[in-house]
C-alpha atoms as a PDB file:
ATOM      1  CA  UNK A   1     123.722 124.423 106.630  1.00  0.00           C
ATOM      2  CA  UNK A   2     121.094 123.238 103.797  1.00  0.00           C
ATOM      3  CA  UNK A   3     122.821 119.380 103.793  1.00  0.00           C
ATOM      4  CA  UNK A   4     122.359 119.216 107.476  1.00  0.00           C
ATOM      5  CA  UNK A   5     118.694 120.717 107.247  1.00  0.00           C
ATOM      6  CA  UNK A   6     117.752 118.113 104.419  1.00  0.00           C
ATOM      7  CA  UNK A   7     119.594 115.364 106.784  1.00  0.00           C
ATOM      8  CA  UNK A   8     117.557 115.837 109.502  1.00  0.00           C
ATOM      9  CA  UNK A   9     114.264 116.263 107.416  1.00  0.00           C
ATOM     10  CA  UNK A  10     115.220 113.040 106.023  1.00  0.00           C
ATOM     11  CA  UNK A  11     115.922 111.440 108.833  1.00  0.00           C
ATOM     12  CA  UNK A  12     112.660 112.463 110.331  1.00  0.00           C
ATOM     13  CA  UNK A  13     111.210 110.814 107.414  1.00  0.00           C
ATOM     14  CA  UNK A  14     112.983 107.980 108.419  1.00  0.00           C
ATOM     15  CA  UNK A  15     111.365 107.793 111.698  1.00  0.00           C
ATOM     16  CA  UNK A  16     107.805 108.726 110.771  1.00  0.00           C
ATOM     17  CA  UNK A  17     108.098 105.341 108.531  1.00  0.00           C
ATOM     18  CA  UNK A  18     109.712 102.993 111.062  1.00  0.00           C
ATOM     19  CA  UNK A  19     107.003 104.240 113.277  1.00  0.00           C
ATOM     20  CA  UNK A  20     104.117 103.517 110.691  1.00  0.00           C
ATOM     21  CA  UNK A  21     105.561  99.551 109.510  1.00  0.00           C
ATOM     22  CA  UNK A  22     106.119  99.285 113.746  1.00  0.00           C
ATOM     23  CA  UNK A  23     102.569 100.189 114.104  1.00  0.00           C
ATOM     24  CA  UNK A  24     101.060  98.269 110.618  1.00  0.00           C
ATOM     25  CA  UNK A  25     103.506  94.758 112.322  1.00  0.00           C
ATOM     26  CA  UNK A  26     101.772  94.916 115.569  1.00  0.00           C
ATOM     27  CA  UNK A  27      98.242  96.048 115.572  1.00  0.00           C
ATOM     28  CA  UNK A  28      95.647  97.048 118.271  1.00  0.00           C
ATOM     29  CA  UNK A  29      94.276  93.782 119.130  1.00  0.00           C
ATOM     30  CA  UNK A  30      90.553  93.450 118.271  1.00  0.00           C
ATOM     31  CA  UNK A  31      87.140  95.072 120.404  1.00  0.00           C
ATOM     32  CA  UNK A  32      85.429  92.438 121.443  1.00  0.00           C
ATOM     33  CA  UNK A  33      81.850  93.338 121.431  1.00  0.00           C
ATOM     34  CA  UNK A  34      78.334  92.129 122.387  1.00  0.00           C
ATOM     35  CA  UNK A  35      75.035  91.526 120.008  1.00  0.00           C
ATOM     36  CA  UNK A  36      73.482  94.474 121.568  1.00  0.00           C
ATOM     37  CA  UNK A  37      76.936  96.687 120.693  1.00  0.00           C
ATOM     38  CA  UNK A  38      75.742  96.859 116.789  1.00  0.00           C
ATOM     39  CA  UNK A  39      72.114  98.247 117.322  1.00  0.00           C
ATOM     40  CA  UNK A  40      71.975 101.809 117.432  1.00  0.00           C
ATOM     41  CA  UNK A  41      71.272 103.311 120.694  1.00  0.00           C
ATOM     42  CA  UNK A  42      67.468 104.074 121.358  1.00  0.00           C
ATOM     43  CA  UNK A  43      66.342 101.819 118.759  1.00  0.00           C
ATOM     44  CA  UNK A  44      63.024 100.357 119.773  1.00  0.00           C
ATOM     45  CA  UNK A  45      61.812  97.828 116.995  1.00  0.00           C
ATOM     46  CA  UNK A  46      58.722  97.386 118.949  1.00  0.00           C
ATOM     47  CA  UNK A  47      57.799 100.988 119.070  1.00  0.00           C
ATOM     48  CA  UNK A  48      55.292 100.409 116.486  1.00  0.00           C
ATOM     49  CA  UNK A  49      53.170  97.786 118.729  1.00  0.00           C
ATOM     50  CA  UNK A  50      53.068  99.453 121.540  1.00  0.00           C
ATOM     51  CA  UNK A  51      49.089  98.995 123.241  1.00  0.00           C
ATOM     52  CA  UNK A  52      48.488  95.875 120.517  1.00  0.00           C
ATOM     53  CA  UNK A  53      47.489  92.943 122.185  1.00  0.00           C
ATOM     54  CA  UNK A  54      48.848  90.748 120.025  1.00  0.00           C
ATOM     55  CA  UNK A  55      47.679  87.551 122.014  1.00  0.00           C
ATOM     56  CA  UNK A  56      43.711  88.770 121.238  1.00  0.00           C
ATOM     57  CA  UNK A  57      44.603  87.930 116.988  1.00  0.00           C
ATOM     58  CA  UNK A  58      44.099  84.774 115.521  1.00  0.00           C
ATOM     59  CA  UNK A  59      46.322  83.327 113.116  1.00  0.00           C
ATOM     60  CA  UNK A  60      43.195  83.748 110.213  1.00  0.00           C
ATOM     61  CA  UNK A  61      43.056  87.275 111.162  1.00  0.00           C
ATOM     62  CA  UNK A  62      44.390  89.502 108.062  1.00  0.00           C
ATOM     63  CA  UNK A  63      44.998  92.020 110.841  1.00  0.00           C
ATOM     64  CA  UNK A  64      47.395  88.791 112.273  1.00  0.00           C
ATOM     65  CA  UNK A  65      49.570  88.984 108.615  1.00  0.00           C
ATOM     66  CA  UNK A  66      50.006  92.843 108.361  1.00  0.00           C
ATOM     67  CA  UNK A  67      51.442  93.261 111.986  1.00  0.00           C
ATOM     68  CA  UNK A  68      53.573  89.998 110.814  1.00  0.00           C
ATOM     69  CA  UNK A  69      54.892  91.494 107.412  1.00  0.00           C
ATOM     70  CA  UNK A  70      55.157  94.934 109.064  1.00  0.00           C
ATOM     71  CA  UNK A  71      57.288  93.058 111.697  1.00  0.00           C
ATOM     72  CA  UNK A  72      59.438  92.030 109.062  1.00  0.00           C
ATOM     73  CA  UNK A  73      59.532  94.616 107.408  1.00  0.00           C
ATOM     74  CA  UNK A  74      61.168  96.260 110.777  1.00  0.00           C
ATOM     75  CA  UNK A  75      63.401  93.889 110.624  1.00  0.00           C
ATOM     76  CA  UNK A  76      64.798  94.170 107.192  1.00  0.00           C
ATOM     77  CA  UNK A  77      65.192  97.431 107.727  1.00  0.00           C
ATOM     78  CA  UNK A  78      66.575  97.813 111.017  1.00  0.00           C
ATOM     79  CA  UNK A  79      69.681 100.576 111.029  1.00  0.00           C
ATOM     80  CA  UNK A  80      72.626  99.667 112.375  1.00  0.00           C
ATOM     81  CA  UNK A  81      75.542 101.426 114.482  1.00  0.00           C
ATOM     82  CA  UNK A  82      77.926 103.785 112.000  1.00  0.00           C
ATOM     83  CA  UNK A  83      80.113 103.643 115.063  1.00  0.00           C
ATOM     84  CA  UNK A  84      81.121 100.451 114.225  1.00  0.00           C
ATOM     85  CA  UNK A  85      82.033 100.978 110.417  1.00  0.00           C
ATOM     86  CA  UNK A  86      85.416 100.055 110.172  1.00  0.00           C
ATOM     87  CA  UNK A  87      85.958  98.659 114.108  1.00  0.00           C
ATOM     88  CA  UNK A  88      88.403  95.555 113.944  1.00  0.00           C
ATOM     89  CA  UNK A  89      86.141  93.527 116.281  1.00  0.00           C
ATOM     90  CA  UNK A  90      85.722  89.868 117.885  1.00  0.00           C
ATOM     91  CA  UNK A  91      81.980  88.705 118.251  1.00  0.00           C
ATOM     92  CA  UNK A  92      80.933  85.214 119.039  1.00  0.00           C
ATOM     93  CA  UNK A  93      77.750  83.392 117.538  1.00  0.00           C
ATOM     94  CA  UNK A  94      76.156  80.874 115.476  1.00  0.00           C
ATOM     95  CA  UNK A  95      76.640  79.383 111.796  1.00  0.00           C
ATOM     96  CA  UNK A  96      74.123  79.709 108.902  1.00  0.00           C
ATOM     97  CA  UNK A  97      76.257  78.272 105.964  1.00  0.00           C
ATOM     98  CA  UNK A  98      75.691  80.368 102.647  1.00  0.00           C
ATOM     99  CA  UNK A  99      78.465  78.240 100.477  1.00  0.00           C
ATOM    100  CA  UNK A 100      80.842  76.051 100.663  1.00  0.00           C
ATOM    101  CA  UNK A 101      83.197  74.015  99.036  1.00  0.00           C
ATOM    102  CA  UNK A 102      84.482  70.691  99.416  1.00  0.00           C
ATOM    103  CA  UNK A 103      83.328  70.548 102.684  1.00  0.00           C
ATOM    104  CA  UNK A 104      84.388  73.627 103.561  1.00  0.00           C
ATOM    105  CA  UNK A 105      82.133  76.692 104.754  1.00  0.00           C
ATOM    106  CA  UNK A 106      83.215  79.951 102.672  1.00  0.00           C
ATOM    107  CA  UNK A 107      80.494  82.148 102.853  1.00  0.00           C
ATOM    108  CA  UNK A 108      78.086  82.483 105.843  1.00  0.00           C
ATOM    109  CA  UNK A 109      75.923  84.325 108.095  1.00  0.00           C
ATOM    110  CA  UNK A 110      77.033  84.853 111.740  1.00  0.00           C
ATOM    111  CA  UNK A 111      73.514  85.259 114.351  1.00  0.00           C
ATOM    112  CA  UNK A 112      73.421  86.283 117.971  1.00  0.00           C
ATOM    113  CA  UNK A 113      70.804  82.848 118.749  1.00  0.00           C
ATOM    114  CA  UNK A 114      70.866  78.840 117.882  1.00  0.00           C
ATOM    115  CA  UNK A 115      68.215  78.302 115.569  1.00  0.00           C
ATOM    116  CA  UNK A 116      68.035  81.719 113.657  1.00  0.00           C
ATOM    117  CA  UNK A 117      67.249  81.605 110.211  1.00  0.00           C
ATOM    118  CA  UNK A 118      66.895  77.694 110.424  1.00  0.00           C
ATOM    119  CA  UNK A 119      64.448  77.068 112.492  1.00  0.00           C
ATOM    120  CA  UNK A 120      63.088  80.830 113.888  1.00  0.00           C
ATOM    121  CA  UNK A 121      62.503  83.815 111.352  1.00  0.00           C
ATOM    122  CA  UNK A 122      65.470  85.823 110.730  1.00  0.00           C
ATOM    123  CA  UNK A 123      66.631  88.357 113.806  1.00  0.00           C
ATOM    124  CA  UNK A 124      67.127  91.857 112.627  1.00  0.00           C
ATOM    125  CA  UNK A 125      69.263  93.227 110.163  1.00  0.00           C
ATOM    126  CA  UNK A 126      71.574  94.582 112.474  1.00  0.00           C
ATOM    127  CA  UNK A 127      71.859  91.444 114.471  1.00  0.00           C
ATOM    128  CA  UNK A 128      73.355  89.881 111.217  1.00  0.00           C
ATOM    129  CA  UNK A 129      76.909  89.338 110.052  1.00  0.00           C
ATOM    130  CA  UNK A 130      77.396  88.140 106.773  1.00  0.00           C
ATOM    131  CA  UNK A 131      80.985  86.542 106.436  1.00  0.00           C
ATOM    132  CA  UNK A 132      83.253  85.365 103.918  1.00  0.00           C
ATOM    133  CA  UNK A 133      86.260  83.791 106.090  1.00  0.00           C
ATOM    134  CA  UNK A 134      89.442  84.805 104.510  1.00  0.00           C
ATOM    135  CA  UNK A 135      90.206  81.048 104.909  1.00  0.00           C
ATOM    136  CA  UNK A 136      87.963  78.549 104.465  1.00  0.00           C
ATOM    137  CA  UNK A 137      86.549  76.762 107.658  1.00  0.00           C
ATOM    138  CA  UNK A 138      85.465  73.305 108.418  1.00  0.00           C
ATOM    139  CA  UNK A 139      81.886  74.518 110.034  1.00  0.00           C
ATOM    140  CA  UNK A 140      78.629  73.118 110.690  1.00  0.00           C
ATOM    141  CA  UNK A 141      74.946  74.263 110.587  1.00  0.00           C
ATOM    142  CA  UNK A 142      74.669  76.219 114.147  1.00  0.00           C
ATOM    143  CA  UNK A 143      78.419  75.696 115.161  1.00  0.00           C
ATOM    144  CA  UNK A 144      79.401  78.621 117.830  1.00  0.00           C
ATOM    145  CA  UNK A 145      82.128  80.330 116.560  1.00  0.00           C
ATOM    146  CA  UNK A 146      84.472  83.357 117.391  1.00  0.00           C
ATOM    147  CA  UNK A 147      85.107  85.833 114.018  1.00  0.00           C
ATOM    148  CA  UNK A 148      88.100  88.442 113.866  1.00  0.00           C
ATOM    149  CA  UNK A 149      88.064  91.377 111.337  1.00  0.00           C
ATOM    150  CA  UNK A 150      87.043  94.899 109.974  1.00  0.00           C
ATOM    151  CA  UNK A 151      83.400  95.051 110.725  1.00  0.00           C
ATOM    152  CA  UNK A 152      81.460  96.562 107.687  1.00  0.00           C
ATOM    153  CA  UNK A 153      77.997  98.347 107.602  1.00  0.00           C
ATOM    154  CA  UNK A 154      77.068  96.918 104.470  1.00  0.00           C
ATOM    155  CA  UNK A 155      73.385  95.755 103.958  1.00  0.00           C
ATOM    156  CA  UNK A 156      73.142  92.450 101.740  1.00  0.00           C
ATOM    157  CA  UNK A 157      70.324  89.963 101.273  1.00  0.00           C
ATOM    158  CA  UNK A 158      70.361  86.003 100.939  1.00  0.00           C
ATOM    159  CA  UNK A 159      68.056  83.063 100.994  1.00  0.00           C
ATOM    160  CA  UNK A 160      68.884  83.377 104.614  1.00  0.00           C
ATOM    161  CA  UNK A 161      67.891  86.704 105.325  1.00  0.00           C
ATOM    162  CA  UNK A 162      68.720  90.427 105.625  1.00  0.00           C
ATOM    163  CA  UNK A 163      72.614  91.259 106.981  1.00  0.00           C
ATOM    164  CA  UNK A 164      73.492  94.776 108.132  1.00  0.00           C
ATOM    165  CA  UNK A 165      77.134  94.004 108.696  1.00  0.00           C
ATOM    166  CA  UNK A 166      79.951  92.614 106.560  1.00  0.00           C
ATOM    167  CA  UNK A 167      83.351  91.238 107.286  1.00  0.00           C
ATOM    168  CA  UNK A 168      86.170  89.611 105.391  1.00  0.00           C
ATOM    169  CA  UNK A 169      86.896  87.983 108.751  1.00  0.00           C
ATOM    170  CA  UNK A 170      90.580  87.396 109.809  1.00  0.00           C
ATOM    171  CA  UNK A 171      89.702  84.020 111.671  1.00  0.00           C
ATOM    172  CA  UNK A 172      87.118  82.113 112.582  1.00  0.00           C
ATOM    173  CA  UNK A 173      87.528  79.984 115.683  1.00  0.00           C
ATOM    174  CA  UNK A 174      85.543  77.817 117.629  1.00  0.00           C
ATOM    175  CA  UNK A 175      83.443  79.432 120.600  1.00  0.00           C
ATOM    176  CA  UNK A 176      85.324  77.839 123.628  1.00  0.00           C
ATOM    177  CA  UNK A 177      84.454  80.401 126.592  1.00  0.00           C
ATOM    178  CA  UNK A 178      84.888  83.845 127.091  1.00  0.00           C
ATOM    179  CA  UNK A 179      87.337  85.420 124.401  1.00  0.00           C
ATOM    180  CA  UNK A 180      91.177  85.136 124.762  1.00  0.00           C
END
């Protein structure tokens, strides 16, 4: 009676295990989510301005420079979504190259609009991706691009500017349409 007890119990084992490798061989396939998706909901980064006419400051106005670094300073700090710690997701945007290597992009930030960081101050922290492809890609300045992966509240800083999210992205393809 105890063999056939310890049989079954191992071949319960069994099963829980072919179940877990079944599961680990063919996972969920990724959310695909919108800018707006990592911003916590409720979050009004323009709460602060609310009644200033900002049109009625010149640009020699100190007043002009504090509302600017207290803009940024909004920005920096903006929170992002918990929710999404962890989330294998699929999010298209543009290319801000941190490093590369022979030609090759391996390090970069991912932003929800062409010209961000380049040619326009930084969007907010949580409206930044910083990604190190787990391959490196051929990628230009601005390129629109499809990333794969575990998305990762992690706050980090560059030359760039301020990232909320991290991923080790799975792929990086080229923004063709709508996702696949």
């Amino acid at each position: 009676m105890t063999t056939n007890l310890l049989t079954r119990l191992l071949l319960a084992l069994c099963a829980a295990a072919l179940a877990t490798m079944a599961q680990a061989a063919d996972p969920a396939p990724p959310r695909i989510i919108e800018w707006q998706d990592l911003m916590p909901k409720g979050w009004d980064p323009m709460k602060d301005f609310k009644g200033i006419d900002l049109g009625q400051l010149d640009d020699s106005d100190p007043r002009a420079n504090e509302l600017l670094m207290k803009m940024q300073e909004i920005a920096n700090n903006a929170p992002t979504n918990a929710q999404m710690n962890g989330v294998v997701v699929k999010l298209a945007g543009y290319v801000v190259p941190l490093e590369e290597n022979k030609g090759e992009i391996t390090e970069f930030l991912l932003v929800p609009s062409f010209g961000a960081c380049i040619h326009t101050p930084p969007p907010p922290a949580n409206q930044v991706v910083h990604v190190r492809p787990r391959q490196a890609a051929k990628l230009r300045t601005m390129d629109t691009v499809w990333i794969t992966g575990r998305l990762q509240t992690v706050r980090g800083d560059s030359m760039m500017g301020v990232s909320g999210y991290h991923m080790t992205a799975d792929s990086v393809a080229r923004y063709t349409g709508a996702a696949k």
